[in-house]
PDB file of N, CA and C in Angstrom:
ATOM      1  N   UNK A   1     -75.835  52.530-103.212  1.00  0.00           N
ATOM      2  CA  UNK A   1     -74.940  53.535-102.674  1.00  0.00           C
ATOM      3  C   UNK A   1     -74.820  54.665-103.690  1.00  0.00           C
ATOM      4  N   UNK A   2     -74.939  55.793-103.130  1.00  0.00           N
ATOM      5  CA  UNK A   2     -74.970  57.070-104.080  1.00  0.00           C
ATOM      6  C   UNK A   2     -73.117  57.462-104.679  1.00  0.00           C
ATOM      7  N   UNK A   3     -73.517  58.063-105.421  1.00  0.00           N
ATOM      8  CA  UNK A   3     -72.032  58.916-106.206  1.00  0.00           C
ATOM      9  C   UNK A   3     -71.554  59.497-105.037  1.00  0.00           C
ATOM     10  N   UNK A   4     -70.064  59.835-105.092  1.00  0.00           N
ATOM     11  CA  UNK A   4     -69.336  60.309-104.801  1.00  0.00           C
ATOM     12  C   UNK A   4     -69.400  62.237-104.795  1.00  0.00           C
ATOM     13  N   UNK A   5     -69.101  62.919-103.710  1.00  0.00           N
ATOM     14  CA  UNK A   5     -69.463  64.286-104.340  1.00  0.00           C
ATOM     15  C   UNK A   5     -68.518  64.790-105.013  1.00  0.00           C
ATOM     16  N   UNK A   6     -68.540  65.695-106.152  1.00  0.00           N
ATOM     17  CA  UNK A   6     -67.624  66.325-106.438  1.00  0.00           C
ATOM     18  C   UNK A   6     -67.619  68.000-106.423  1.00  0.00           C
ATOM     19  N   UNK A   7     -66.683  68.727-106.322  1.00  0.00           N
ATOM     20  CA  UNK A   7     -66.773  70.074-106.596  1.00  0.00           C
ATOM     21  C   UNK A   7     -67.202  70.111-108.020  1.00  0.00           C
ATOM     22  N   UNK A   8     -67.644  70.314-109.035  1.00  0.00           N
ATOM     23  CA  UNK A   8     -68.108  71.139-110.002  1.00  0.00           C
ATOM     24  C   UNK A   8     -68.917  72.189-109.985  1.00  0.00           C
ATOM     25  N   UNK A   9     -68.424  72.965-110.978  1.00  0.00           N
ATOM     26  CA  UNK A   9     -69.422  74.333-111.366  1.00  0.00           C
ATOM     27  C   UNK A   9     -70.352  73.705-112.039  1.00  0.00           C
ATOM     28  N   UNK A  10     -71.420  75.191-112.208  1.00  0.00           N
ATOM     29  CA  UNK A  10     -72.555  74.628-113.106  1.00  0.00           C
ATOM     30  C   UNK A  10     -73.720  75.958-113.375  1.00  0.00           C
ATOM     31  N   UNK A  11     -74.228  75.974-114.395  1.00  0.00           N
ATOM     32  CA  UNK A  11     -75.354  77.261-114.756  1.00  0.00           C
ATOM     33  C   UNK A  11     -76.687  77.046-113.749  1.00  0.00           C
ATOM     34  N   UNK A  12     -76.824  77.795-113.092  1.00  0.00           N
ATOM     35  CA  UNK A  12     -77.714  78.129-112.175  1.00  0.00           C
ATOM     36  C   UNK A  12     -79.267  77.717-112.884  1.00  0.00           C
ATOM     37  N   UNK A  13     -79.965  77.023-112.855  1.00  0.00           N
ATOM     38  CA  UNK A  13     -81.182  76.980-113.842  1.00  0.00           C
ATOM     39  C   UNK A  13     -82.332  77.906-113.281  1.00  0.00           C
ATOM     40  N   UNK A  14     -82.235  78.497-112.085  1.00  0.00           N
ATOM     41  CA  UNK A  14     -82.973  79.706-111.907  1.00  0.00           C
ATOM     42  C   UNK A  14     -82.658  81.188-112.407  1.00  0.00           C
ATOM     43  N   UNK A  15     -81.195  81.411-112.181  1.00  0.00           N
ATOM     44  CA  UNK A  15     -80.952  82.865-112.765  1.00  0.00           C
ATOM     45  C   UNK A  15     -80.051  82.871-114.151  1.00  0.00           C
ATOM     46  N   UNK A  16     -79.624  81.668-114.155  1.00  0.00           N
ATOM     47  CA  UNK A  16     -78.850  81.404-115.748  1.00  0.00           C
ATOM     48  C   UNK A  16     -77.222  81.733-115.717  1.00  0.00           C
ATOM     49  N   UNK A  17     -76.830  81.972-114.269  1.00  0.00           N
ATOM     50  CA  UNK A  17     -75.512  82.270-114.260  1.00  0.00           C
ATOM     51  C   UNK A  17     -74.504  81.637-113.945  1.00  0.00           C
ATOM     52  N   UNK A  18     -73.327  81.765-114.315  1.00  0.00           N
ATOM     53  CA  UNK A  18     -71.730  80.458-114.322  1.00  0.00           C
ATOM     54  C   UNK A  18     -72.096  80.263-112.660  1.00  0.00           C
ATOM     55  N   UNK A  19     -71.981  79.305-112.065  1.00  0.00           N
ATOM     56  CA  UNK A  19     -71.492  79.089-110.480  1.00  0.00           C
ATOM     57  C   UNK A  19     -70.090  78.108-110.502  1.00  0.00           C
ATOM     58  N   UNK A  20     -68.956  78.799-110.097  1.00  0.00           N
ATOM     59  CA  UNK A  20     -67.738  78.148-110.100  1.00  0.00           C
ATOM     60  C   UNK A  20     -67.878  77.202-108.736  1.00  0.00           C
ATOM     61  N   UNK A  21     -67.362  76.260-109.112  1.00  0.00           N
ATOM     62  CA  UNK A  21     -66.889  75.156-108.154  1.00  0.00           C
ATOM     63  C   UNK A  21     -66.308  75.993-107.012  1.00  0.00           C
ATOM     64  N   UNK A  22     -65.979  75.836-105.550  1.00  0.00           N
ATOM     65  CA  UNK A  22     -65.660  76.478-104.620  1.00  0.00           C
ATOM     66  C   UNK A  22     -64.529  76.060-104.384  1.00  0.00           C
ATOM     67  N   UNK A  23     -63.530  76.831-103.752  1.00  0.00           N
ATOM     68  CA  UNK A  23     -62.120  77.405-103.699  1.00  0.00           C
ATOM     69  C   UNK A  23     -61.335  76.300-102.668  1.00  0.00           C
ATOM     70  N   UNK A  24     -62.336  75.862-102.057  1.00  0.00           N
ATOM     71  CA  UNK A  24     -61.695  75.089-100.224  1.00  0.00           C
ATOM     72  C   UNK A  24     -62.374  73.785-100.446  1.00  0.00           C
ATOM     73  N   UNK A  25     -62.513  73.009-101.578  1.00  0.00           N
ATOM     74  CA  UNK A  25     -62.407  71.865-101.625  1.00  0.00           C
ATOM     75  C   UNK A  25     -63.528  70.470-101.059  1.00  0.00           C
ATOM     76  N   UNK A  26     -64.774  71.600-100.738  1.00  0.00           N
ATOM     77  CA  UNK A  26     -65.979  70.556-100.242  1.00  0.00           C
ATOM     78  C   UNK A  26     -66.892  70.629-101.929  1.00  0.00           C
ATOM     79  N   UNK A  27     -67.919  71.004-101.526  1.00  0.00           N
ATOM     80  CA  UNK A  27     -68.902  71.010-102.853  1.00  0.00           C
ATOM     81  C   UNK A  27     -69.772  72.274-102.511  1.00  0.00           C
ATOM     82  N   UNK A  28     -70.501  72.755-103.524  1.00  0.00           N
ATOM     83  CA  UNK A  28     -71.128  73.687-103.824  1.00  0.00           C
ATOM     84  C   UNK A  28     -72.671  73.276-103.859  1.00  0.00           C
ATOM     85  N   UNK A  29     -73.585  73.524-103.544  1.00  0.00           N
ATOM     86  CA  UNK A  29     -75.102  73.027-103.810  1.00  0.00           C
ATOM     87  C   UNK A  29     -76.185  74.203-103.699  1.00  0.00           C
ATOM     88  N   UNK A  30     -75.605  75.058-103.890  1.00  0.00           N
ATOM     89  CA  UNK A  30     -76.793  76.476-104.389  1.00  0.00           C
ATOM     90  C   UNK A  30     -76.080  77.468-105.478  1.00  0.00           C
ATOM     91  N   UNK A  31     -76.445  78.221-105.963  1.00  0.00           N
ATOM     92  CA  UNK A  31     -76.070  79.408-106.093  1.00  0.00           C
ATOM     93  C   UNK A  31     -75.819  80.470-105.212  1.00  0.00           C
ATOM     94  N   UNK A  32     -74.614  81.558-105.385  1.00  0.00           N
ATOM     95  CA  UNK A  32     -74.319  82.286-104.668  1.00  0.00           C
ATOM     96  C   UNK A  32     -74.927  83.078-105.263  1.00  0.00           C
ATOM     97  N   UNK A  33     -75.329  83.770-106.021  1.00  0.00           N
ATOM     98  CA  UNK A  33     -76.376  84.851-106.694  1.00  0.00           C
ATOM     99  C   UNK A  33     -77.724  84.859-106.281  1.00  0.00           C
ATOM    100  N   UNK A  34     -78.345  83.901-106.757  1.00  0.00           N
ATOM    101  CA  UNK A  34     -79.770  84.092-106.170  1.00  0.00           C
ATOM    102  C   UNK A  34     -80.489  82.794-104.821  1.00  0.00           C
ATOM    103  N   UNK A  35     -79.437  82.061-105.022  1.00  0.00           N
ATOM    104  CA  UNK A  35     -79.530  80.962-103.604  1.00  0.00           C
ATOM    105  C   UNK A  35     -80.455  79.889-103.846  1.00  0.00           C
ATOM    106  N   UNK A  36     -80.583  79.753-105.104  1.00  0.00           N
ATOM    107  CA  UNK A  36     -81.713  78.686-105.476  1.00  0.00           C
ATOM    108  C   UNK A  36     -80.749  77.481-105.652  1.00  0.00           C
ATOM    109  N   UNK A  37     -80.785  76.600-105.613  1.00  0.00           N
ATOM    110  CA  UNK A  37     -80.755  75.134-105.206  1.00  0.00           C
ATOM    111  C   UNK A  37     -81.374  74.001-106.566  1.00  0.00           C
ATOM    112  N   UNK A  38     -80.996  72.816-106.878  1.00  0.00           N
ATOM    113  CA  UNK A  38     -81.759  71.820-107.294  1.00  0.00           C
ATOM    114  C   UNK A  38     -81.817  70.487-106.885  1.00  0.00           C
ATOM    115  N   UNK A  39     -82.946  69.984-106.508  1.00  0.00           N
ATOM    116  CA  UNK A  39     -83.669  68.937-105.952  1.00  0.00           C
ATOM    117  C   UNK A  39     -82.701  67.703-106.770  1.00  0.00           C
ATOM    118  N   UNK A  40     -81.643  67.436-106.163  1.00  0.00           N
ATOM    119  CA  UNK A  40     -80.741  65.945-106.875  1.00  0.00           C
ATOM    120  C   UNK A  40     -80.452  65.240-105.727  1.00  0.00           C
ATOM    121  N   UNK A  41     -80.792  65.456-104.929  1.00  0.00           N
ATOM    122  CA  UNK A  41     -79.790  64.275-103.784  1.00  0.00           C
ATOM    123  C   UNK A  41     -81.189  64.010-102.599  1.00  0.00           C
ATOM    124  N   UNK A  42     -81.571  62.575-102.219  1.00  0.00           N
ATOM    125  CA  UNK A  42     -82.536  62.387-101.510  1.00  0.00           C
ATOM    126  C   UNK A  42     -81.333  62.591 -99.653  1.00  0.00           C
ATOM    127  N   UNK A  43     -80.228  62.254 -99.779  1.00  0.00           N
ATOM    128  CA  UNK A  43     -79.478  62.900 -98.592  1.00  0.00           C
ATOM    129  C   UNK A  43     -77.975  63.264 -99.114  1.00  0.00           C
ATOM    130  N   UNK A  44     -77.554  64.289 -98.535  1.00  0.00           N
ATOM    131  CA  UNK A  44     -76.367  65.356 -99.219  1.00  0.00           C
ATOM    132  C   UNK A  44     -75.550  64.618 -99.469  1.00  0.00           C
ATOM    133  N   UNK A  45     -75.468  65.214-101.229  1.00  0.00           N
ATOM    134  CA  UNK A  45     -74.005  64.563-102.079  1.00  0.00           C
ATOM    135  C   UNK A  45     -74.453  62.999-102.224  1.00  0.00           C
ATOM    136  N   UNK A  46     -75.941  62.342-102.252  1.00  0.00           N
ATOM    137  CA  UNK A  46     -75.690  60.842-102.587  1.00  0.00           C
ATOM    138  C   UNK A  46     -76.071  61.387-104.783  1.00  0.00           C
ATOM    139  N   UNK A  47     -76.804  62.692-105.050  1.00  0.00           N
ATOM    140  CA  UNK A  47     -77.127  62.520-106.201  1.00  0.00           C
ATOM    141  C   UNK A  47     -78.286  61.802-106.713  1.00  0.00           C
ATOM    142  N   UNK A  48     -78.939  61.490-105.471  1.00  0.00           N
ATOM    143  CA  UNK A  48     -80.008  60.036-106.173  1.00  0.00           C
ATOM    144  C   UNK A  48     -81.701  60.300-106.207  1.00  0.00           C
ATOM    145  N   UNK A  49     -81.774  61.769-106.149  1.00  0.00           N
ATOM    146  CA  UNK A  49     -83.428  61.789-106.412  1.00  0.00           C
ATOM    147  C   UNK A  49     -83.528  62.489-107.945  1.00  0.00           C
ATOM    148  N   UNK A  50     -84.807  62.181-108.097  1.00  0.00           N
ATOM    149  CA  UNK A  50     -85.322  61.873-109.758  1.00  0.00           C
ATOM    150  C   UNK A  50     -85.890  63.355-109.819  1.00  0.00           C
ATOM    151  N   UNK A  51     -86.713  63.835-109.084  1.00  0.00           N
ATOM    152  CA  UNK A  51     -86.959  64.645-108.923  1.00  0.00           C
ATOM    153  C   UNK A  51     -86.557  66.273-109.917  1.00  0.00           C
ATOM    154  N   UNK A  52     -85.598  66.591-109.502  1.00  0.00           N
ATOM    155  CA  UNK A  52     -84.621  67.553-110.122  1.00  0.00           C
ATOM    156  C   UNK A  52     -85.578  69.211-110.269  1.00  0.00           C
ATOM    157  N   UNK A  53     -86.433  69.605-109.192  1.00  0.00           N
ATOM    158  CA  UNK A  53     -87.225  70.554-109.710  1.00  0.00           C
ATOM    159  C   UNK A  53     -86.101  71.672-108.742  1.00  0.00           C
ATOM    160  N   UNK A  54     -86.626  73.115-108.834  1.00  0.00           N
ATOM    161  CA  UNK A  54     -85.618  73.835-108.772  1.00  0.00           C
ATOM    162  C   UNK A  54     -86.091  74.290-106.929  1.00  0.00           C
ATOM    163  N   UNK A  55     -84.960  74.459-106.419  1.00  0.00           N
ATOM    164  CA  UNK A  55     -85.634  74.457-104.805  1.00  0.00           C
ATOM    165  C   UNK A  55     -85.516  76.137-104.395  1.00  0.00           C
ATOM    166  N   UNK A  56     -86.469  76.968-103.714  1.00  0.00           N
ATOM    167  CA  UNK A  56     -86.068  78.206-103.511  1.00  0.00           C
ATOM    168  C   UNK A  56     -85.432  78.570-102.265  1.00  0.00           C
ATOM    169  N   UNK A  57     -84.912  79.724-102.030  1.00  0.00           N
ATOM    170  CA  UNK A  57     -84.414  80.044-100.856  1.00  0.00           C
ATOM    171  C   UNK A  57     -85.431  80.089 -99.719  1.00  0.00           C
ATOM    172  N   UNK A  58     -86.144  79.704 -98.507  1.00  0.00           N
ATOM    173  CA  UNK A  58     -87.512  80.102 -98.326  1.00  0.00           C
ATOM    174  C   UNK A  58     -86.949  80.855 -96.381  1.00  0.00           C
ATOM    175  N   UNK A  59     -85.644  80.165 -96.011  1.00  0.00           N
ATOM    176  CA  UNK A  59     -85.926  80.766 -94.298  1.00  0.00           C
ATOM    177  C   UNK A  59     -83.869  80.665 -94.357  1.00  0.00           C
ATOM    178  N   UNK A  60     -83.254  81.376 -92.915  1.00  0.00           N
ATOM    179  CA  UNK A  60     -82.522  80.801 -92.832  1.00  0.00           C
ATOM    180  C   UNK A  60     -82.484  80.724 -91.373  1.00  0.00           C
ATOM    181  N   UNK A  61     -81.524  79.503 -90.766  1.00  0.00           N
ATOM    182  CA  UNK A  61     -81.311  79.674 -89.232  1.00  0.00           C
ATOM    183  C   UNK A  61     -79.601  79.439 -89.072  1.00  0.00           C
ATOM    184  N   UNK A  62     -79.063  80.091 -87.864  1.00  0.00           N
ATOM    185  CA  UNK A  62     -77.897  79.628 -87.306  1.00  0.00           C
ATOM    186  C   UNK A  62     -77.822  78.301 -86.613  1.00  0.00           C
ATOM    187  N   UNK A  63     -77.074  77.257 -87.037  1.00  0.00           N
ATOM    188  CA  UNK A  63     -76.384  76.331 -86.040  1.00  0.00           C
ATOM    189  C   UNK A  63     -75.379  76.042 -85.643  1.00  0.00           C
ATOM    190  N   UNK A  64     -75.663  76.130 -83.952  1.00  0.00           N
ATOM    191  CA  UNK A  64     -73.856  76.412 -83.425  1.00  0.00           C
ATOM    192  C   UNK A  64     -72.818  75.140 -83.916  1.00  0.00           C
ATOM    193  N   UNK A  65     -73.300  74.146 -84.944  1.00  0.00           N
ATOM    194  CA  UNK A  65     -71.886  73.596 -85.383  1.00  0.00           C
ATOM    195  C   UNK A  65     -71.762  73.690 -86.728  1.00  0.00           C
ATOM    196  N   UNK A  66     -72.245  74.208 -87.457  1.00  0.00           N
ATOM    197  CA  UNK A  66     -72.686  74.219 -88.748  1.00  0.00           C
ATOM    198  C   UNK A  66     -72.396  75.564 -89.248  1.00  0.00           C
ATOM    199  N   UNK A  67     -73.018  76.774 -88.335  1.00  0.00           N
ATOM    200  CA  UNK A  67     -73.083  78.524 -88.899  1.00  0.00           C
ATOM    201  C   UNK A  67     -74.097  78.339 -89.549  1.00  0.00           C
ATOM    202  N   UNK A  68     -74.289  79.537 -90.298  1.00  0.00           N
ATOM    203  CA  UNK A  68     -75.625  79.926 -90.734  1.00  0.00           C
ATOM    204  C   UNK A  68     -76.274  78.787 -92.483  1.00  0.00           C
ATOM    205  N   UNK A  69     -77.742  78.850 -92.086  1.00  0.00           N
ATOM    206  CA  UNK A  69     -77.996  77.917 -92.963  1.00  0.00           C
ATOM    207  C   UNK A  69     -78.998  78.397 -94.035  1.00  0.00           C
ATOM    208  N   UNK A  70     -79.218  78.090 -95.111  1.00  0.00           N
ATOM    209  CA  UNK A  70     -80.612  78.492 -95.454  1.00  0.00           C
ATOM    210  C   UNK A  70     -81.607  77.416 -95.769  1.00  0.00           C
ATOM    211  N   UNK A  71     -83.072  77.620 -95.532  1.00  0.00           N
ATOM    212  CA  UNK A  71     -83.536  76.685 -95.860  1.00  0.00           C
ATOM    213  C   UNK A  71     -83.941  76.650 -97.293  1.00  0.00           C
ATOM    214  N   UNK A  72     -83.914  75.359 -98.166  1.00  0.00           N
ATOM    215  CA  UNK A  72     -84.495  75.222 -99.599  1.00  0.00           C
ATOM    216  C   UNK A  72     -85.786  75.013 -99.316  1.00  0.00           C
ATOM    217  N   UNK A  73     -86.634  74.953-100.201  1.00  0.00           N
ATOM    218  CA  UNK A  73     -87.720  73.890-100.429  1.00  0.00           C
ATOM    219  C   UNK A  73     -88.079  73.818-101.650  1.00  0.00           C
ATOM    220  N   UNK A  74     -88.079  72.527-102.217  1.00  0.00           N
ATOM    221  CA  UNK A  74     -88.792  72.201-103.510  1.00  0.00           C
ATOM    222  C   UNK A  74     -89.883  72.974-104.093  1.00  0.00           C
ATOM    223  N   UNK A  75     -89.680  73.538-105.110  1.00  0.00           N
ATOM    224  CA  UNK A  75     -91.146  73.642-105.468  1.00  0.00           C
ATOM    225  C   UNK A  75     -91.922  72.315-106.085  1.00  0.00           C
ATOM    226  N   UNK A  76     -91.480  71.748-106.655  1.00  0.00           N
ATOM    227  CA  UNK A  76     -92.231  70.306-107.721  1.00  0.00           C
ATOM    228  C   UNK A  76     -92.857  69.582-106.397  1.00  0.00           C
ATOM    229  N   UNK A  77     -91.879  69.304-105.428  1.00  0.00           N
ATOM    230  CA  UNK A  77     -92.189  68.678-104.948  1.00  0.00           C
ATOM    231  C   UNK A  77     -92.383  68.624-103.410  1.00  0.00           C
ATOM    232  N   UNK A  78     -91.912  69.420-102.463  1.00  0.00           N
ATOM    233  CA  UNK A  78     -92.007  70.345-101.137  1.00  0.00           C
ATOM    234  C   UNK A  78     -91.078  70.136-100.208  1.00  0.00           C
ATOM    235  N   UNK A  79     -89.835  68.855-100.723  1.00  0.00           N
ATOM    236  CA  UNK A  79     -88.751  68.659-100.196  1.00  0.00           C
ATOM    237  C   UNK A  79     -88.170  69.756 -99.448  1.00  0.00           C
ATOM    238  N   UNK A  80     -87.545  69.771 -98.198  1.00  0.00           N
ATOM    239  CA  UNK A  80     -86.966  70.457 -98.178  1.00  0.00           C
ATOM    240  C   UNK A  80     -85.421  70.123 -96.977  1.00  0.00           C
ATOM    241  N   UNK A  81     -84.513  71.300 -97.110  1.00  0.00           N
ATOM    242  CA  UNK A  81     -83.366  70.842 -96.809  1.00  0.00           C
ATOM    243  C   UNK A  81     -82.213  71.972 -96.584  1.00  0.00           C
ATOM    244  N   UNK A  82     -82.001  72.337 -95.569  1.00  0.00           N
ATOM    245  CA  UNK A  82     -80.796  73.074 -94.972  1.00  0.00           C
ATOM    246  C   UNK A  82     -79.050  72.994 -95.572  1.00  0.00           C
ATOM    247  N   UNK A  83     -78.357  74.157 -96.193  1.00  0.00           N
ATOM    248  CA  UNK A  83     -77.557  74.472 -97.082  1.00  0.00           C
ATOM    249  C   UNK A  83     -76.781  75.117 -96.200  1.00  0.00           C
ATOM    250  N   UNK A  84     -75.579  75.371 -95.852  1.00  0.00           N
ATOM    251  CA  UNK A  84     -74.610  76.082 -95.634  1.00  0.00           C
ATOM    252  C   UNK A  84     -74.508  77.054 -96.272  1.00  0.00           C
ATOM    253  N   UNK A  85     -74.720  78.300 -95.639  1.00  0.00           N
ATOM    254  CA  UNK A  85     -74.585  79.517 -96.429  1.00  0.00           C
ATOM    255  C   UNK A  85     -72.732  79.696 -96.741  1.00  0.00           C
ATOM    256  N   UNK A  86     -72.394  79.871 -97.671  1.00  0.00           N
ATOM    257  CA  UNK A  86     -71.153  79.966 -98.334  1.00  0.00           C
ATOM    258  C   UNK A  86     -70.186  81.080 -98.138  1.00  0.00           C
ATOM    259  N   UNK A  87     -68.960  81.193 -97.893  1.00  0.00           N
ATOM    260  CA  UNK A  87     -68.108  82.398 -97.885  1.00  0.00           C
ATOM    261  C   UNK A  87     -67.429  82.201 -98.438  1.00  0.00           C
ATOM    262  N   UNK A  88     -67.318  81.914 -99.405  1.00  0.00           N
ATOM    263  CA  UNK A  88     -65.802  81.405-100.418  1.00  0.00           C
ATOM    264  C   UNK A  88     -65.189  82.304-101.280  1.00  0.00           C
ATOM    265  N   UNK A  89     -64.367  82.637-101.331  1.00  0.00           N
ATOM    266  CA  UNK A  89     -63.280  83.812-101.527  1.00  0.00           C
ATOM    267  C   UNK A  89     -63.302  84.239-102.760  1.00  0.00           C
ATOM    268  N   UNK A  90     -63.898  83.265-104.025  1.00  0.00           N
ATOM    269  CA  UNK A  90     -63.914  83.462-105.319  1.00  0.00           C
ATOM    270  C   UNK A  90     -65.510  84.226-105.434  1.00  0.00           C
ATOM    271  N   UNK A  91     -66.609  83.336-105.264  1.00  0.00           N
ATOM    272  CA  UNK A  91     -67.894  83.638-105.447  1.00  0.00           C
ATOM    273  C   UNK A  91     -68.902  83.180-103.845  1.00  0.00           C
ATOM    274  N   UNK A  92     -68.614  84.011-103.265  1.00  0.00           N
ATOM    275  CA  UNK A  92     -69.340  83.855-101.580  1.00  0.00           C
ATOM    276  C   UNK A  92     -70.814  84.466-101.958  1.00  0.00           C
ATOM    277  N   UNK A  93     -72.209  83.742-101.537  1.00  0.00           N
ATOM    278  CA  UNK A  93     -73.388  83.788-101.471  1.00  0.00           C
ATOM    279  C   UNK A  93     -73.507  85.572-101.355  1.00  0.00           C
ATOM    280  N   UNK A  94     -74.770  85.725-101.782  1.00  0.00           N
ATOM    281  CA  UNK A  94     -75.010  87.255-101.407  1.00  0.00           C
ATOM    282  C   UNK A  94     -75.455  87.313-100.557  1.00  0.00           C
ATOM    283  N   UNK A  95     -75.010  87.823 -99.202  1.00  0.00           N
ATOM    284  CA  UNK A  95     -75.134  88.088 -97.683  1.00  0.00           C
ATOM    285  C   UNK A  95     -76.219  89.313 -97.822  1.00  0.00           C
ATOM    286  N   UNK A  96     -76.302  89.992 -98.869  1.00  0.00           N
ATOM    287  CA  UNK A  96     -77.870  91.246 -98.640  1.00  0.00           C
ATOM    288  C   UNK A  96     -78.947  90.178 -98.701  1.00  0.00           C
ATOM    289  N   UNK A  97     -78.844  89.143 -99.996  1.00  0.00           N
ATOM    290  CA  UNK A  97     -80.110  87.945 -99.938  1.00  0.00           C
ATOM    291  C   UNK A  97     -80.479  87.197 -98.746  1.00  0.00           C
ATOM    292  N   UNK A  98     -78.990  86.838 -98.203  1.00  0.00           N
ATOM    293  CA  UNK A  98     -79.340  86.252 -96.820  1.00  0.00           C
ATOM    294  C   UNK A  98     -79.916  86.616 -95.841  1.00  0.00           C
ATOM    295  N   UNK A  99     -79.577  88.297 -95.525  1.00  0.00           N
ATOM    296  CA  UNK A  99     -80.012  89.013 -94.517  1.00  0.00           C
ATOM    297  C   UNK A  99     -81.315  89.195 -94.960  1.00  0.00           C
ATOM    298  N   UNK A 100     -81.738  89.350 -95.802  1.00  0.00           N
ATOM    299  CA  UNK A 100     -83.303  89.421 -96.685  1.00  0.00           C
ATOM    300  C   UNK A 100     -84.165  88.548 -95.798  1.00  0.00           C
ATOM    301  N   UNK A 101     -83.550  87.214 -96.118  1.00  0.00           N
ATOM    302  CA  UNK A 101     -83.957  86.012 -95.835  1.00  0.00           C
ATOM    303  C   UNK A 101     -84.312  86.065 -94.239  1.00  0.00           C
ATOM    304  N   UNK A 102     -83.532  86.306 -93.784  1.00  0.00           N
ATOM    305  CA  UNK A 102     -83.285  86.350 -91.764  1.00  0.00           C
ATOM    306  C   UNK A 102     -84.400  87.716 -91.594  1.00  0.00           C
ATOM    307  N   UNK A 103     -84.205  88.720 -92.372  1.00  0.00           N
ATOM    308  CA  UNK A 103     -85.562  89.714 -91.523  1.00  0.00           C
ATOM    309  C   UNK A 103     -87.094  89.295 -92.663  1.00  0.00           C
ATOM    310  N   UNK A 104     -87.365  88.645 -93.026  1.00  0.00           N
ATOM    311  CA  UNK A 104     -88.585  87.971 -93.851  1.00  0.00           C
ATOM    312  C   UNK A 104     -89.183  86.946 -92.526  1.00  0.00           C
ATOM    313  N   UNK A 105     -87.704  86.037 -91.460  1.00  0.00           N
ATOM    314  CA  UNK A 105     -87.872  85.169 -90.834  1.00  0.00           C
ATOM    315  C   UNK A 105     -88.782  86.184 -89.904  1.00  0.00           C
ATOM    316  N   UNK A 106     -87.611  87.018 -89.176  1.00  0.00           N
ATOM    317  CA  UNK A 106     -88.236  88.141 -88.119  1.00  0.00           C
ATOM    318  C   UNK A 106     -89.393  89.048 -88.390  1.00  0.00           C
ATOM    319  N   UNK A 107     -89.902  88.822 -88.914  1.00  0.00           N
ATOM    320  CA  UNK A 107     -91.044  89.207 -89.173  1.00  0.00           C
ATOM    321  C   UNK A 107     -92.215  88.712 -89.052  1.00  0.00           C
ATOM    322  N   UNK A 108     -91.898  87.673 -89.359  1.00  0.00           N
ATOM    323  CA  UNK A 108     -93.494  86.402 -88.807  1.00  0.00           C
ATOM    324  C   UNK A 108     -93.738  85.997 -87.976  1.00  0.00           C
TER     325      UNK A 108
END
């Protein structure tokens, strides 16, 4: 049985910057700066893959119970895995990256 999740912050190992723990009490699992991600959990919040390579932002989609998502994918390893794009009042995701992300989709 995997760990427990917790809110903690933590230095982004793609862009090198503080990411504060989030304001409303679930957990955090990207960066709001550049939206990169790391490969730790084989299913959300268990913590239990070995892995640990850094995952990029690569697509995003809307789901009507969820809202908008982005997709990760591993680079080390090609995992990949759908994130809740973030609005959190302290440090909310960058919505120009996201929209980036959504016309990169519309385009292909």
């Amino acid at each position: 049985m995997g760990r427990k999740e917790e809110n903690t912050g933590f230095i982004c190992e793609n862009c090198g910057r503080e990411v504060l723990p989030l304001s409303r009490g679930t957990y955090r699992n990207h960066c709001p700066f550049c939206l990169c991600s790391k490969h730790v959990d084989e299913k959300p919040g268990d913590r239990q893959s070995d892995c640990g390579g850094v995952m990029r932002p690569v697509s995003v989609r809307y789901n009507t119970q969820k809202g908008w998502q982005i997709l990760h994918r591993c680079e080390a390893c090609g995992f990949e895995r759908h994130n809740i794009v973030t609005d959190d009042a302290v440090q909310p995701d960058d919505m120009a990256r996201v929209r980036a992300l959504a016309a990169d989709v519309d385009m292909q």
